[in-house]
Protein backbone atom coordinates (compact mmCIF):
# COMPACT_ATOMS: atom_id res chain seq x y z
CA UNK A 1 180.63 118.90 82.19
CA UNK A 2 181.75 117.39 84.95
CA UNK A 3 180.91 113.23 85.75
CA UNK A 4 181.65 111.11 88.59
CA UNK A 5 180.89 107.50 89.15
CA UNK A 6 179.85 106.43 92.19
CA UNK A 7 179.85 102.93 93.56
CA UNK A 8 181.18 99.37 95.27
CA UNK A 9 182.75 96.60 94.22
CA UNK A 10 181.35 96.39 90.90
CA UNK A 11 182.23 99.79 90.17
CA UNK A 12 186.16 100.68 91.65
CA UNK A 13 186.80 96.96 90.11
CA UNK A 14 189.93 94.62 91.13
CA UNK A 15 193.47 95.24 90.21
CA UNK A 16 193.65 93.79 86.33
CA UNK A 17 190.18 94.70 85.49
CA UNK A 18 189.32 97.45 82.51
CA UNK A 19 185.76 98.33 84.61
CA UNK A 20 182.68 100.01 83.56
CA UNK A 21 184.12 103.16 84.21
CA UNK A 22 186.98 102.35 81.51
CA UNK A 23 184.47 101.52 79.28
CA UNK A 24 182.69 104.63 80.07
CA UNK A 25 185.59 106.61 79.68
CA UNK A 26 185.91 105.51 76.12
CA UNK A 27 182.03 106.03 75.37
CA UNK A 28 182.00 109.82 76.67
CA UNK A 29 185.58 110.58 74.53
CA UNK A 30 184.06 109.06 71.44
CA UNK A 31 180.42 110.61 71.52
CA UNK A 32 180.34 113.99 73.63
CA UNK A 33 181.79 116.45 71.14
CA UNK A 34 183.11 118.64 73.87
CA UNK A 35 185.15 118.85 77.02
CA UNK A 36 184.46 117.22 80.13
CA UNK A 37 185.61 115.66 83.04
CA UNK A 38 185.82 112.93 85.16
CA UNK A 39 186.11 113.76 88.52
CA UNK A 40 186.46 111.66 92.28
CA UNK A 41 188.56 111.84 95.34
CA UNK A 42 190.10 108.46 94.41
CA UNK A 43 191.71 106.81 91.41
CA UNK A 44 192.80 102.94 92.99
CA UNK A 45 191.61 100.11 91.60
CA UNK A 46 191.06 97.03 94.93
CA UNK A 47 193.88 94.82 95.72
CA UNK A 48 192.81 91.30 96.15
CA UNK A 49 196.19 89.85 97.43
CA UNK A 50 196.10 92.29 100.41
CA UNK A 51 192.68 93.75 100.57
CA UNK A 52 193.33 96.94 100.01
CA UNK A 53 192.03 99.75 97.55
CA UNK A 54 196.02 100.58 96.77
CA UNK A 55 196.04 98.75 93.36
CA UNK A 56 197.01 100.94 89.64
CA UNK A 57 196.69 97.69 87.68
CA UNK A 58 194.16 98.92 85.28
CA UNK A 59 194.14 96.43 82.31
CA UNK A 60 194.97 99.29 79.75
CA UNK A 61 198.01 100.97 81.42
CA UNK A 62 197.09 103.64 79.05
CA UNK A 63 193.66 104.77 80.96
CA UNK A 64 194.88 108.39 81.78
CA UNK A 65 195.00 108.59 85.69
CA UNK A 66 193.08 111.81 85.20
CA UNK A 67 190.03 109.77 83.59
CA UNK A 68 190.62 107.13 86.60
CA UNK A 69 189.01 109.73 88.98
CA UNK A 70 186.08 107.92 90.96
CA UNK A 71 184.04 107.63 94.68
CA UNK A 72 183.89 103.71 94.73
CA UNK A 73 184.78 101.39 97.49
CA UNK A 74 184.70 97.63 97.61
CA UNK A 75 182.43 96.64 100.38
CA UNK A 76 180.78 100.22 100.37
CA UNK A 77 177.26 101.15 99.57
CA UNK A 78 174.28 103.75 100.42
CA UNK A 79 175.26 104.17 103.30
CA UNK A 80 179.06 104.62 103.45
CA UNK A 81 178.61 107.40 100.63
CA UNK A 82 175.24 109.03 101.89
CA UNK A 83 178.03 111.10 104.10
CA UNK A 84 180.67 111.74 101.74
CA UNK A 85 178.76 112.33 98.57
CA UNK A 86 178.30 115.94 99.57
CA UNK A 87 181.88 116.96 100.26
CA UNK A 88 182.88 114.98 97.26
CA UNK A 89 180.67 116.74 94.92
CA UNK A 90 181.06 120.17 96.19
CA UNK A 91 185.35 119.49 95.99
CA UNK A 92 184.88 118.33 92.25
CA UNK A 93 182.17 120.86 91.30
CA UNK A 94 180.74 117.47 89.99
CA UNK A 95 177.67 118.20 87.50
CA UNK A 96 176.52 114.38 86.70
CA UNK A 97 176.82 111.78 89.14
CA UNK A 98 176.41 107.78 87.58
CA UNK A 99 175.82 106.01 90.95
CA UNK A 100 175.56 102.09 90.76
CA UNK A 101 175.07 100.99 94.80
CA UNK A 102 172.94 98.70 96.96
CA UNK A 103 174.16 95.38 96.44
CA UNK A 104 176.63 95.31 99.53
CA UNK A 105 173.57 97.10 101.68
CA UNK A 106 171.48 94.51 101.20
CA UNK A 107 173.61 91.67 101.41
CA UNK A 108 175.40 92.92 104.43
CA UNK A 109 174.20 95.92 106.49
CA UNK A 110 171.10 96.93 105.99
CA UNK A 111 167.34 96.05 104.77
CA UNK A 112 165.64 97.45 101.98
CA UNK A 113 164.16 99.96 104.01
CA UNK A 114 167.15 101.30 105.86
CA UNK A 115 169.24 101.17 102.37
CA UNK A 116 166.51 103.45 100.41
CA UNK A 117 166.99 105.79 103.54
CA UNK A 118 170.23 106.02 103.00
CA UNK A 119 169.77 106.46 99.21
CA UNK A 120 167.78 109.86 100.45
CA UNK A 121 170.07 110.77 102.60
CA UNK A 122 172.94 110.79 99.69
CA UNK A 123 170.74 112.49 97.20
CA UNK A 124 170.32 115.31 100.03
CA UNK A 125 173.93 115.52 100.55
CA UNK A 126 174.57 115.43 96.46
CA UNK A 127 172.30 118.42 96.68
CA UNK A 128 173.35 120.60 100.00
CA UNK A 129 176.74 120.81 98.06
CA UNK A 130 175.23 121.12 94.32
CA UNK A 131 171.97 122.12 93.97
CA UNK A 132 171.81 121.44 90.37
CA UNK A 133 173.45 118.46 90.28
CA UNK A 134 171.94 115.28 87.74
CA UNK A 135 172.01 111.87 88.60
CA UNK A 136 171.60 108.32 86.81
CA UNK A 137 171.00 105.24 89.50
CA UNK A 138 170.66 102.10 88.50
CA UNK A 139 168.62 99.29 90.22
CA UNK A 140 170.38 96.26 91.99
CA UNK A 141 171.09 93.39 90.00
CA UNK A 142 170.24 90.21 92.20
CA UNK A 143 173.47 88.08 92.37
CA UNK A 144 174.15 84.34 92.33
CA UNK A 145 173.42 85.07 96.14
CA UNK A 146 169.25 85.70 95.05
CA UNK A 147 169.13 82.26 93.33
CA UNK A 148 169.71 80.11 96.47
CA UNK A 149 168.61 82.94 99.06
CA UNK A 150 164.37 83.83 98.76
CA UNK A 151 164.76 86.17 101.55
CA UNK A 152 167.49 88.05 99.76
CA UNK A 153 166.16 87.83 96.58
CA UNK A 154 162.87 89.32 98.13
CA UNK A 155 165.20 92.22 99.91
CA UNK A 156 166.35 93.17 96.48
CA UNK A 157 163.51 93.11 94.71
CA UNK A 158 161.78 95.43 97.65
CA UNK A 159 164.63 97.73 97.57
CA UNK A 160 164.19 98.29 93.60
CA UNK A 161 160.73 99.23 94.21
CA UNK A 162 161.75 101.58 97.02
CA UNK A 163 164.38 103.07 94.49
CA UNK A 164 161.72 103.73 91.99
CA UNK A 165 159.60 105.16 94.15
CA UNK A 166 162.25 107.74 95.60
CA UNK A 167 163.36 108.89 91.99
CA UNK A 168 159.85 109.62 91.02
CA UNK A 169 159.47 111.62 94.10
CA UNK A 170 162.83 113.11 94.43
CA UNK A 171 163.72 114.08 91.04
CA UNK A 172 163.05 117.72 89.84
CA UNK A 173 163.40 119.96 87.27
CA UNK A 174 166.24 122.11 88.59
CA UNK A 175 168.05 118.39 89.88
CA UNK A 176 166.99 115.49 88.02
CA UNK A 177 167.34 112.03 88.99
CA UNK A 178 166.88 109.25 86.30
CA UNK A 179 166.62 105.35 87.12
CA UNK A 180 168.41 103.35 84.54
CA UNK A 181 166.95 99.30 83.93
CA UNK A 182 168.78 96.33 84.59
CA UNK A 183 171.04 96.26 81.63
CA UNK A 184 169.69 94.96 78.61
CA UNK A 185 170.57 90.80 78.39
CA UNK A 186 172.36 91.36 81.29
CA UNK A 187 173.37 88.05 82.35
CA UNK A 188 175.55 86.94 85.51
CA UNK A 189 176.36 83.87 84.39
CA UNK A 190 177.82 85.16 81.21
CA UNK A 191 178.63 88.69 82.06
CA UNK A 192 180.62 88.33 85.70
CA UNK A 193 183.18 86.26 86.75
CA UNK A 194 182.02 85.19 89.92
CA UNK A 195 177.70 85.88 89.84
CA UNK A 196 178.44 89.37 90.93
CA UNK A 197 181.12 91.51 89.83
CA UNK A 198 181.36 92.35 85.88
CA UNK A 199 183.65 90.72 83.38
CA UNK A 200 184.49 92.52 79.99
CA UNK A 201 180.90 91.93 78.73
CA UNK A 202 179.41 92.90 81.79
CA UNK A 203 181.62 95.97 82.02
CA UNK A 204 180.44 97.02 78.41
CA UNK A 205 176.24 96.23 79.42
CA UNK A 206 176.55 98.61 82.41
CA UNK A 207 178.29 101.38 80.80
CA UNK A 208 175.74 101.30 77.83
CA UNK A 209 172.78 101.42 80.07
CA UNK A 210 174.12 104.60 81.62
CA UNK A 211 175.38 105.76 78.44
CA UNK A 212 171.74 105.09 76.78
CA UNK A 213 169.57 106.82 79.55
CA UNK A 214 172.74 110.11 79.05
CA UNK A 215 172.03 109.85 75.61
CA UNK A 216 168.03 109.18 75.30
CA UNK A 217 166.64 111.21 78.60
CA UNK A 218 169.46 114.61 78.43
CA UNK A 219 170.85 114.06 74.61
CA UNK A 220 174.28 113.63 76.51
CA UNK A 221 176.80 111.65 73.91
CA UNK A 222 175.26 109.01 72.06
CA UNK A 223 174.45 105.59 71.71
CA UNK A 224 176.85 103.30 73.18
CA UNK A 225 178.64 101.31 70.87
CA UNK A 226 181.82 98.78 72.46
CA UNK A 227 185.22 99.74 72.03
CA UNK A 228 188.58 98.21 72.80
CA UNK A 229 189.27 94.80 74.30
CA UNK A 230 185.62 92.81 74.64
């Protein structure tokens, strides 16, 4: 079984960080039973100091660059990976893709409208390459930005809906999609170090949300239970 993880900023993480896919990493060794892989065209973590995605700084030195694999970009979203998805997958032979994207749409390119377009678009691309291919999306999580912005709040909350709405109409029984929830207790104030991007907690609440709907919707692994540094 082959899984990649697809995302921004919250997902290809800063040079230092463990990230959800770490954490995830840990989860699938642990509970699977069986070989897999975890596949992607890139492996970087993003440089801060000179804003580039060129960083190897992973917090545990000892993440396998072959479990590193990933399609994340900071500053990306739905629709810088609605046109890559599908060469990526069909490169990768990717079976499972855990897709966390939206945020950066939203906040800096495009409406809700336009971004669940886009989310279509990807899922069609996913699917020209793989037909069967599975997927796990999880809704935006509003930001310190939707506290002190209405309009933005109001964006995300219209783009969730949209996102429902397209996984109930898109998914099928030859290429499931699944929506995952806002992470349970997820809290940005406790669980990111700057309102948007996850900390160590936060990095353990978003791989257990996709680890839970694995485990409860396909009986992939099992329930997610924290390892390593919290």
């Amino acid at each position: 079984m082959r899984f990649m993880f697809v995302g921004d900023s919250m997902t290809i993480g800063r040079a230092g960080d463990y990230t959800w896919r770490y954490r995830m990493w840990q989860h699938l060794n642990a509970t699977l039973g069986g070989p897999y892989r975890i596949v992607g065209p890139r492996c970087e973590l993003y440089d801060t100091h000179t804003d580039t995605p060129t960083s190897h700084a992973y917090a545990d030195p000892g993440f396998p660059e072959r479990a590193r694999r990933h399609l994340a970009g900071w500053g990306e979203g739905w629709q810088h990976m609605a046109p890559v998805i599908g060469p990526a997958v069909a490169a990768d032979r990717a079976d499972v893709l855990l897709v966390s994207l939206g945020l950066i749409d939203l906040g800096f390119y495009t409406g809700a409208e336009e971004t669940a377009a886009n989310m279509r678009r990807f899922v069609a691309g996913a699917r020209a390459a793989r037909p069967g291919i599975r997927m796990v999306l999880l809704p935006v999580i509003p930001n310190s930005r939707a506290e002190e912005d209405e309009f933005f709040a109001a964006e995300v909350a219209r783009f969730n809906e949209l996102l429902a709405k397209a996984v109930a109409d898109l998914s099928t029984d030859a290429s499931p999609i699944l929506l995952g929830a806002r992470p349970d207790a997820y809290d940005i104030h406790r669980d990111t170090y700057d309102g948007t991007h996850p900390n160590a907690s936060g990095e353990h609440r978003l791989a257990g949300e996709f680890a839970a709907v694995l485990h409860q919707a396909w009986g992939i692994g099992g329930p997610y239970r924290p390892a390593g540094p919290a």
